[in-house]
Protein backbone atom coordinates (compact mmCIF):
# COMPACT_ATOMS: atom_id res chain seq x y z
CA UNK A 1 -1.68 40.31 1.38
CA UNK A 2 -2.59 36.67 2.25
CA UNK A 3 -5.99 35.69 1.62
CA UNK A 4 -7.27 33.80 5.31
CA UNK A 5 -9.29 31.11 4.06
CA UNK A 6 -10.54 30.77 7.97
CA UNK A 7 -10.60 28.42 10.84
CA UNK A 8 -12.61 24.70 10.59
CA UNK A 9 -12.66 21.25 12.04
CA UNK A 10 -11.27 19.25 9.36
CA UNK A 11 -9.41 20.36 6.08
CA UNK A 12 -9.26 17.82 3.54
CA UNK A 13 -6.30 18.02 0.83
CA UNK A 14 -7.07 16.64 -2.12
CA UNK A 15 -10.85 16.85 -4.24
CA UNK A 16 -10.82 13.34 -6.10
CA UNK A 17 -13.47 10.71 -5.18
CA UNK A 18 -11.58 9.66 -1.31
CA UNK A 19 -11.49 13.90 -0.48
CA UNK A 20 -15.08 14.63 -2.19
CA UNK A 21 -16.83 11.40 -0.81
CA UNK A 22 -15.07 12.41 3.24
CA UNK A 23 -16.03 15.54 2.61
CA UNK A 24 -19.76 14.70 2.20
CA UNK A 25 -20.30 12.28 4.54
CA UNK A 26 -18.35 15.04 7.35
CA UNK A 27 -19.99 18.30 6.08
CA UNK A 28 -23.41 17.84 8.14
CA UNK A 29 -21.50 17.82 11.75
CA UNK A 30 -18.29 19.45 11.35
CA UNK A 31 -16.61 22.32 9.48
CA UNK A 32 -15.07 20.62 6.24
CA UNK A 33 -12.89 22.73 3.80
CA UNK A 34 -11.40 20.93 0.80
CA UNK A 35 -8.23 21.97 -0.98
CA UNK A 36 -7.33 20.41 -4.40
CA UNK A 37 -3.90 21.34 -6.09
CA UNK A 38 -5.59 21.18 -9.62
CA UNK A 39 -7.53 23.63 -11.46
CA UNK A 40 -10.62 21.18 -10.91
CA UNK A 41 -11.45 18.08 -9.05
CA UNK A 42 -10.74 14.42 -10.04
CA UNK A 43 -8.30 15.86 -12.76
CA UNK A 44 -5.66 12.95 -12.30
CA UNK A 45 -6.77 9.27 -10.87
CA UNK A 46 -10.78 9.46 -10.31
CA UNK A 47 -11.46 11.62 -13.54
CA UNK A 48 -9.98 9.08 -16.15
CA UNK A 49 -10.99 5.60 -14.14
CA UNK A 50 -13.18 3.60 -16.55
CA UNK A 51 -14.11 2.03 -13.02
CA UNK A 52 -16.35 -0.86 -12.37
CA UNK A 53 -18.27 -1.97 -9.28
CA UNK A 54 -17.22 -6.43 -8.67
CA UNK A 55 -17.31 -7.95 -5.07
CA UNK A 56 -14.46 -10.34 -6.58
CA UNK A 57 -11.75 -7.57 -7.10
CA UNK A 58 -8.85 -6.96 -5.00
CA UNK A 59 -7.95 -8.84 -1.82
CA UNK A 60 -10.28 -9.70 1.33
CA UNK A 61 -10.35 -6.31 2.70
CA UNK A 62 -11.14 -4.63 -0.68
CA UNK A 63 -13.79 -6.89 -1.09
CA UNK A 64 -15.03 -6.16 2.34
CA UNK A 65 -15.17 -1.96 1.71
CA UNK A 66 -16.70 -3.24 -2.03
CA UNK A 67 -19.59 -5.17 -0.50
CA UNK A 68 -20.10 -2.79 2.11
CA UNK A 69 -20.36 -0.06 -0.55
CA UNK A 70 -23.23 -1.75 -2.57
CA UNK A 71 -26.00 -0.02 -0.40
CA UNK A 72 -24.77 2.83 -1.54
CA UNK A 73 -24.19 2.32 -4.89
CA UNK A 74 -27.97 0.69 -5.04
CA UNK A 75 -29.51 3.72 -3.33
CA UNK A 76 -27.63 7.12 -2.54
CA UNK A 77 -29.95 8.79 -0.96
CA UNK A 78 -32.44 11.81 -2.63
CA UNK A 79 -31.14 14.55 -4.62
CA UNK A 80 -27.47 12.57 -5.36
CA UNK A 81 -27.92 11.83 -8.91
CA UNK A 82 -30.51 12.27 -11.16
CA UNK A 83 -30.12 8.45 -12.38
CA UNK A 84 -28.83 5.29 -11.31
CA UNK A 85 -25.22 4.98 -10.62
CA UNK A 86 -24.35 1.09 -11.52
CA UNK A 87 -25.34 -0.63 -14.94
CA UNK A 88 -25.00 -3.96 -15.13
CA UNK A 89 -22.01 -5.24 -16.93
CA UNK A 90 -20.57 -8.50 -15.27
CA UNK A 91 -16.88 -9.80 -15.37
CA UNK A 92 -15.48 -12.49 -16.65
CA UNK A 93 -12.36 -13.82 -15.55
CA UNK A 94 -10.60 -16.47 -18.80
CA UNK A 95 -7.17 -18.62 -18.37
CA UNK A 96 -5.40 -20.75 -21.06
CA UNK A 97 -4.56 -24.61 -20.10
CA UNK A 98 -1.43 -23.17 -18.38
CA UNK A 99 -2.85 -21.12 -16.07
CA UNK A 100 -6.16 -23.11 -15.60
CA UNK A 101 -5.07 -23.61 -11.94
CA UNK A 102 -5.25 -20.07 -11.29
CA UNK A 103 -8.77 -19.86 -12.76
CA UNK A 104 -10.14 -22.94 -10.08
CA UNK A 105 -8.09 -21.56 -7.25
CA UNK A 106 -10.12 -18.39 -7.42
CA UNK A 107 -13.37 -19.52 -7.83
CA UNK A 108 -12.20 -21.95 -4.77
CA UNK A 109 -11.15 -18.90 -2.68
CA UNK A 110 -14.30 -16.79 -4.15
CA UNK A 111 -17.28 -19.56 -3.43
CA UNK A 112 -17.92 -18.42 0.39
CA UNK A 113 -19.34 -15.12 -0.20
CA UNK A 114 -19.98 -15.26 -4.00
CA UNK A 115 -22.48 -17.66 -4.55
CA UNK A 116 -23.15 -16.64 -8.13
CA UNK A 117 -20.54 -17.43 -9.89
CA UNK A 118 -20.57 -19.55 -13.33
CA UNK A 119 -17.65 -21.53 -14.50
CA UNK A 120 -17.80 -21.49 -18.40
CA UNK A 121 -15.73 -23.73 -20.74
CA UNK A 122 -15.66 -24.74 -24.21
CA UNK A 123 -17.97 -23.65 -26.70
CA UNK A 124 -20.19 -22.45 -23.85
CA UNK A 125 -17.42 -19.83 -23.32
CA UNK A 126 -16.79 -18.99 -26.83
CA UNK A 127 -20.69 -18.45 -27.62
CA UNK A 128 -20.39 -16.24 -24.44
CA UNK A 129 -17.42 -13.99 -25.04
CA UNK A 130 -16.78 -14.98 -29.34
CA UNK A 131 -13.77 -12.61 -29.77
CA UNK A 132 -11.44 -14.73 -27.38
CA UNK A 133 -9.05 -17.18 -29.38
CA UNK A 134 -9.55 -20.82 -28.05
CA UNK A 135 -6.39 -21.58 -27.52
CA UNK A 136 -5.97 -18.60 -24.78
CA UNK A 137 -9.04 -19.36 -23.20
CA UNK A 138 -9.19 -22.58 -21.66
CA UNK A 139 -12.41 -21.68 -19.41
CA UNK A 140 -13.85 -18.53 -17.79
CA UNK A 141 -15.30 -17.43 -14.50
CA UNK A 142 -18.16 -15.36 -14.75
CA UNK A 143 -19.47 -12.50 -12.04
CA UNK A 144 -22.63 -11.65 -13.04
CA UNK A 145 -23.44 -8.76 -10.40
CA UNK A 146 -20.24 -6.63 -11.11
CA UNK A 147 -21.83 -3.26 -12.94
CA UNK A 148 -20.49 -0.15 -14.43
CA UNK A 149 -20.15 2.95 -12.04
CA UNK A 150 -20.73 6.18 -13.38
CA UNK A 151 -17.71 7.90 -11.81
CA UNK A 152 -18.81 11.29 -12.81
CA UNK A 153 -21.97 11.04 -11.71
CA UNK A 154 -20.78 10.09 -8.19
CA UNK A 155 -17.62 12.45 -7.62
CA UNK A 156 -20.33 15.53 -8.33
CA UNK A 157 -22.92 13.84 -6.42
CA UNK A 158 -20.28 13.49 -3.52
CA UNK A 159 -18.76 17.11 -4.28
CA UNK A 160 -22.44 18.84 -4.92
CA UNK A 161 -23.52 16.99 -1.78
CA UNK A 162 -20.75 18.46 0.06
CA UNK A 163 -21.36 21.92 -0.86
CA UNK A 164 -24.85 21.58 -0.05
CA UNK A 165 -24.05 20.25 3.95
CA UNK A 166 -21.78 22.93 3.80
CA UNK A 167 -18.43 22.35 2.75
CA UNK A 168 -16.15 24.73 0.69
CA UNK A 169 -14.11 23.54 -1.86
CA UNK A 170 -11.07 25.31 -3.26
CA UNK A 171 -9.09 24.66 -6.52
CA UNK A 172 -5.93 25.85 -7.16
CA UNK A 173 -5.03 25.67 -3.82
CA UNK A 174 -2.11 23.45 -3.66
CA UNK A 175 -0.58 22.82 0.08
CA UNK A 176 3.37 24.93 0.79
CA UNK A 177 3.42 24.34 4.29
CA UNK A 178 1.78 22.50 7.26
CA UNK A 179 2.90 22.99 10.87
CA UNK A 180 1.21 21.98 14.02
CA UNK A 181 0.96 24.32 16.85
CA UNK A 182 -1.46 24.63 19.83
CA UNK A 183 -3.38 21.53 18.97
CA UNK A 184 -4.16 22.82 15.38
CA UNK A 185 -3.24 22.55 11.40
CA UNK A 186 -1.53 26.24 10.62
CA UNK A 187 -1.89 25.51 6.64
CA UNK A 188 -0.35 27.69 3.69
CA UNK A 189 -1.82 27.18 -0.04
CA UNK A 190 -1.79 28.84 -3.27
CA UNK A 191 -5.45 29.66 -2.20
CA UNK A 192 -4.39 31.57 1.17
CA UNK A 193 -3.85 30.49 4.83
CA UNK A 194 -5.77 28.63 6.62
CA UNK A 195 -6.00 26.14 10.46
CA UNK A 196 -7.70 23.08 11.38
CA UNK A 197 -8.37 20.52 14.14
CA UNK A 198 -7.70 17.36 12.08
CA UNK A 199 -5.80 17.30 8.45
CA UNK A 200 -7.13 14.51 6.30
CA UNK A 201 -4.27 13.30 3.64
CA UNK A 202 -6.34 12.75 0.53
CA UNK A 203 -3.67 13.68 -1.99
CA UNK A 204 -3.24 10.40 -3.84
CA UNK A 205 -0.15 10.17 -5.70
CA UNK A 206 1.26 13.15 -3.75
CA UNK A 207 0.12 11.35 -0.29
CA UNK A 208 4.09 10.90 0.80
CA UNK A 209 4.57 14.10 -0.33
CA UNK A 210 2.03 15.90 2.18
CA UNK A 211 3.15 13.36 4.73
CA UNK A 212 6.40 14.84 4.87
CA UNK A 213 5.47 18.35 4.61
CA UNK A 214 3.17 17.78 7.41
CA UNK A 215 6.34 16.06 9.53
CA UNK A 216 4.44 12.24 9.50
CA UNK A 217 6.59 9.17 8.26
CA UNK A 218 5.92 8.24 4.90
CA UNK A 219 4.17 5.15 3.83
CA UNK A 220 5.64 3.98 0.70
CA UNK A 221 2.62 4.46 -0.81
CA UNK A 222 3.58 4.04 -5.15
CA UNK A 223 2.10 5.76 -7.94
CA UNK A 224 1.82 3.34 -10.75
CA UNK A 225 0.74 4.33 -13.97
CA UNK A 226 -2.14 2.41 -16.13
CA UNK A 227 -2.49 2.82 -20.00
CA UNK A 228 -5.96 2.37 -21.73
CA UNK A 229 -7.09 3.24 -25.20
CA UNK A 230 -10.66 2.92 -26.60
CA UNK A 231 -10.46 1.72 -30.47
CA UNK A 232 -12.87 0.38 -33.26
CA UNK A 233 -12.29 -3.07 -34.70
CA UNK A 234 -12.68 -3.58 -38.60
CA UNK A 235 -14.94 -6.54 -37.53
CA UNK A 236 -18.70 -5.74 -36.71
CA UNK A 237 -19.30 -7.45 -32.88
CA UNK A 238 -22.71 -7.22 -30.78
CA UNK A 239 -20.62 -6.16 -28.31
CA UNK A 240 -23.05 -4.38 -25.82
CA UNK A 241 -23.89 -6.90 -23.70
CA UNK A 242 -20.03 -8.06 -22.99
CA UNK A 243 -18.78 -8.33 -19.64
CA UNK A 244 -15.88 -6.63 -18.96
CA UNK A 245 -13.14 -9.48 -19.33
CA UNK A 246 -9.66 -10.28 -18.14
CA UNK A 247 -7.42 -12.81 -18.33
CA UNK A 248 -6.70 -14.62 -15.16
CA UNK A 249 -2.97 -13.10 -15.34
CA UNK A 250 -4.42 -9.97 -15.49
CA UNK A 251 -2.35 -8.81 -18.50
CA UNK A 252 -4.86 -7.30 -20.69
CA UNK A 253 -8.69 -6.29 -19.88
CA UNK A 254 -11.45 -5.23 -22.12
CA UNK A 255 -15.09 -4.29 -22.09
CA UNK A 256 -17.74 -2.19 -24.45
CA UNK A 257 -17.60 1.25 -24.70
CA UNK A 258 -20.38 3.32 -26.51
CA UNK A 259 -20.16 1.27 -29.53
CA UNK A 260 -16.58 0.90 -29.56
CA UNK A 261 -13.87 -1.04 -27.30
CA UNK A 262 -12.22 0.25 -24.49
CA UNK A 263 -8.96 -2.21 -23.60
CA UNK A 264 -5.98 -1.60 -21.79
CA UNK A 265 -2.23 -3.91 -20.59
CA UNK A 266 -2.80 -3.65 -17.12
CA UNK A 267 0.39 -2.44 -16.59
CA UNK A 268 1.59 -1.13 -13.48
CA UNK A 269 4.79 1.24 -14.41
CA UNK A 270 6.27 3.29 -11.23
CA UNK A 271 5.74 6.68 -11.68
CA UNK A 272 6.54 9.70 -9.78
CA UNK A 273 3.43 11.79 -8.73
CA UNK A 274 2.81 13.83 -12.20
CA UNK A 275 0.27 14.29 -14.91
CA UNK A 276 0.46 10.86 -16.38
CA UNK A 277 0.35 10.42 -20.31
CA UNK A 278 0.38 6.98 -22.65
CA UNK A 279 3.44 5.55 -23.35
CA UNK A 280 3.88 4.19 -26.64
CA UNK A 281 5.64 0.90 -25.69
CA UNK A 282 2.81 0.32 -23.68
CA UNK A 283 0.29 1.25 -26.66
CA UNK A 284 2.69 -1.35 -28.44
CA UNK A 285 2.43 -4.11 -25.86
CA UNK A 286 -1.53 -3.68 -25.70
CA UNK A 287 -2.32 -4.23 -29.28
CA UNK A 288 0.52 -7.08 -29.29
CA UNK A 289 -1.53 -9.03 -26.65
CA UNK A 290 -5.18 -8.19 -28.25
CA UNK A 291 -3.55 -10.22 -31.52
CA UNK A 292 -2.48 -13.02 -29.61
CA UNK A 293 -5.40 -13.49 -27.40
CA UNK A 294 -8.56 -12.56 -28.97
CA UNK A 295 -9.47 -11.95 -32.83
CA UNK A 296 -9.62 -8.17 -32.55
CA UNK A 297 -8.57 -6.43 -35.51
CA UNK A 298 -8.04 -2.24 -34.36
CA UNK A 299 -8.80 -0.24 -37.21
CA UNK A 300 -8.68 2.79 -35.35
CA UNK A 301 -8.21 4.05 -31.88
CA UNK A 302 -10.39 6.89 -31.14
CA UNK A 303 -8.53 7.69 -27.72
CA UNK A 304 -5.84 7.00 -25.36
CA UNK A 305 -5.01 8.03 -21.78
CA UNK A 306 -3.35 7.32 -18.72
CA UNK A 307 -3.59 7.60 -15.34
CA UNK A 308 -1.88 6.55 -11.61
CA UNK A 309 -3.42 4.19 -9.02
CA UNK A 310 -1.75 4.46 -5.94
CA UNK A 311 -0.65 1.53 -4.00
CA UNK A 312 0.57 0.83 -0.77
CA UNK A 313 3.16 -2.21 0.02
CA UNK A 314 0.39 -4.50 0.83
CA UNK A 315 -2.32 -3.52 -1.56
CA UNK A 316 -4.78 -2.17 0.79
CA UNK A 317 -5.94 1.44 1.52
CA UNK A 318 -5.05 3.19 4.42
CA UNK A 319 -7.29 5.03 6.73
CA UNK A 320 -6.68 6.23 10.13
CA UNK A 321 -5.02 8.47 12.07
CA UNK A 322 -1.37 8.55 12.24
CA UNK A 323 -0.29 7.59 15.90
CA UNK A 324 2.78 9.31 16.10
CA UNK A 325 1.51 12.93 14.46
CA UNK A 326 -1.92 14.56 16.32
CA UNK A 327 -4.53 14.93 14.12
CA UNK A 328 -2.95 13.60 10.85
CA UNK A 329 -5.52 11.34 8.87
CA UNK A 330 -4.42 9.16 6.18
CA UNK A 331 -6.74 8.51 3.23
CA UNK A 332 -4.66 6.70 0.17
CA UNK A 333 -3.70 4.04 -0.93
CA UNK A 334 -6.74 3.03 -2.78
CA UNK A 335 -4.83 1.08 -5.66
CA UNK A 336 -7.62 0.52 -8.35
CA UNK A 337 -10.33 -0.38 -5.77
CA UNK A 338 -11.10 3.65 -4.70
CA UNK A 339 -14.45 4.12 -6.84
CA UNK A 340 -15.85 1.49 -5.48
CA UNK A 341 -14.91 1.34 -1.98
CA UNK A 342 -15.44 5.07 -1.80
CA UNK A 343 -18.32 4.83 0.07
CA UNK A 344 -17.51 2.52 2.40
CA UNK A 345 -14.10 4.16 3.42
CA UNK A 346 -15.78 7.49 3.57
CA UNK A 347 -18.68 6.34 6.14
CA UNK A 348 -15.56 4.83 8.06
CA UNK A 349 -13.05 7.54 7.80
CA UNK A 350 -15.83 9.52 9.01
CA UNK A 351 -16.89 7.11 12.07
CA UNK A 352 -12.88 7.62 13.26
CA UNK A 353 -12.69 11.31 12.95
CA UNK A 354 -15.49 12.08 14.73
CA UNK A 355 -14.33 9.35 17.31
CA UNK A 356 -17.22 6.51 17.29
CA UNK A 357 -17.54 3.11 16.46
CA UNK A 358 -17.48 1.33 13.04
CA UNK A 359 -20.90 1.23 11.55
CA UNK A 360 -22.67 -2.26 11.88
CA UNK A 361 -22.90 -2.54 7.65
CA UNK A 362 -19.41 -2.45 7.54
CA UNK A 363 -18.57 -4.60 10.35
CA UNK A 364 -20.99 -7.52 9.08
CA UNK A 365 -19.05 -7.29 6.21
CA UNK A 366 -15.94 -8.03 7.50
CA UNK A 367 -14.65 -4.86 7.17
CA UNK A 368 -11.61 -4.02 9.81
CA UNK A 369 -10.04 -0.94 10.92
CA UNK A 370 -6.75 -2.87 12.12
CA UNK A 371 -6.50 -3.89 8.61
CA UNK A 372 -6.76 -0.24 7.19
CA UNK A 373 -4.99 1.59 9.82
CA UNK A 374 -1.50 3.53 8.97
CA UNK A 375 0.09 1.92 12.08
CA UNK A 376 0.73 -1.36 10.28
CA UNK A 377 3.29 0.09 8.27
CA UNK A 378 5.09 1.85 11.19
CA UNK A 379 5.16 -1.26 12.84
CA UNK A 380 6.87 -3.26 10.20
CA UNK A 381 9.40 -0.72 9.96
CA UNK A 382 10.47 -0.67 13.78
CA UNK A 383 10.37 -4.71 13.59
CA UNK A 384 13.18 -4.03 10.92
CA UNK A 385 15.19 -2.18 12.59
């Protein structure tokens, strides 16, 4: 016999940070059940993020959802986590002679709204950061207020808080079959059966895939995978105090991690939706680039992973309810930018589900819903036609 899971306002597929952080921010006014496909939430992208919080990273609207998610980040609210959920790190952004255009065109584009910056050159930059080779790092731009987030600290805060305002989250309870009838969700899982006013697509790199099972137009929206390996060097560095530091063509990143190095290629290899694993050519290429552009000598790497950031076309989440499908709410798209505009999207998401206006901390921030809306994509598509 099918199990009925029951009737409630919103259902939520997928329990990674963009379904856990919705979830809370819903759970005090409406009915909110969650359904995640894995045996627990955040298995795939938010569970092996080595994310960090900048107000540099990603394009205008990501910064907009980034700054608008500090408050957060800063103070949570009682009973979220029992400590803080940022530790300072900083970034630093390095360029060779070549690309030493790049480098001033950012901090040229950056200036309005971060007024902290510090351009570094020289020896100045080589006493700062002393594993980078001079001869691939021309000068650096350094973001002092970008910090470490404690991703597992927030998804349970987010999930626990959830619980507690009364949402129900379900694992193993991957979607089969979503039809629309009489102004509700009629939704099959592994879990058991189940209806809903609204349908929030939270399902990452299996967001197309719900789409289509739910009858909305896909988005395009790619998985790309992302390899990164954490390794000690046969040199002895004080490394704690490192920013985490890329180089301006954002081929390689590294930063400190518990007494060892965490680095990865930046690569961005289409994927289908799946659970992702390293790729040896992509080890290969990683440890390649660490020779040529800083004095890092791997003795040993204590662990390796992947994982897939989902992207749409224009590098900027979606949220918003699909015009052309009642009640079907996109949530994905996040790219690399969904820790840290999680809270921001959520508290928005939110505001447009339960039909009111954007908050005024995320509108004095520049944040848009135009920008984040599903529509755009439609749009394009029936201009090419």
């Amino acid at each position: 016999m099918t199990k009925l899971l029951g009737d409630f306002d919103v259902v939520i597929v997928g329990a990674g940070i963009a379904g856990a952080s919705l979830a809370f921010e819903l759970a005090s006014e409406l009915r909110v059940l969650v359904l995640e496909q894995e045996s627990q939430p955040g298995y795939h992208t938010t569970g092996r993020s080595a994310a960090l919080f900048s107000e540099v990273y990603g394009n205008d609207t990501v910064r907009s959802l980034s700054r608008a998610s500090r408050a957060f980040f800063d103070t949570p609210g009682a009973g979220f986590s029992e400590h803080s959920l940022l530790e300072p790190r900083g970034t630093l952004f390095f360029s060779a002679k070549s690309s030493l255009d790049r480098l001033q065109a950012l901090q040229a584009e950056l200036a309005p709204r971060a007024t902290s910056l510090h351009w570094l050159e020289g020896d100045e930059l080589r006493r700062f950061l002393p594993a980078l080779r001079p001869q691939a790092a021309q000068a650096g731009l350094f973001e002092p207020g970008a910090c470490d987030i404690d991703v597992h600290a927030l998804h349970q805060g987010y999930l626990s808080g959830a619980r507690r305002r009364g949402a129900t989250v379900i694992c193993n309870a991957e979607v089969e079959h979503a039809e629309r009838t009489q102004c509700k969700w009629d939704l099959r899982s592994r879990a058991g059966d189940c209806s809903a006013t609204v349908l929030v697509n939270a399902a990452g790199a299996w967001a197309d895939r719900l789409a289509v099972l739910a009858g909305a137009p896909i988005l395009d929206i790619a998985p790309l995978r992302r390899t990164a390996l954490v390794f000690e060097d046969q040199q002895t560095w004080d490394s704690r105090h490192w920013p985490l530091t890329v180089d301006i063509e954002e081929t390689i990143y590294f930063k400190p991690d518990a007494g060892r190095l965490l680095a990865s290629p930046a690569d961005q290899t289409p994927s289908s939706p799946c659970d992702a694993q390293p790729d040896e050519f992509d080890v290969a290429v990683l440890l390649d680039r660490l020779e040529r552009l800083t004095f890092f000598q791997p003795k040993r790497i204590t662990g390796r992973w992947a994982g897939l950031r989902t992207f749409t076309t224009d590098k900027t989440p979606v949220a918003g309810f699909d015009a052309g499908v009642p009640g079907f709410f996109w949530l994905a798209g996040q790219g690399g930018y969904g820790i840290q505009t999680a809270p921001a999207l959520a508290i928005l998401s939110a505001a447009l589900i339960l039909g009111r206006s954007m908050p005024e901390s995320l509108l004095v921030q520049g944040a848009s819903v135009q920008a984040l809306s599903p529509q755009r994509f439609l749009q394009t598509s029936a201009l090419d036609i």
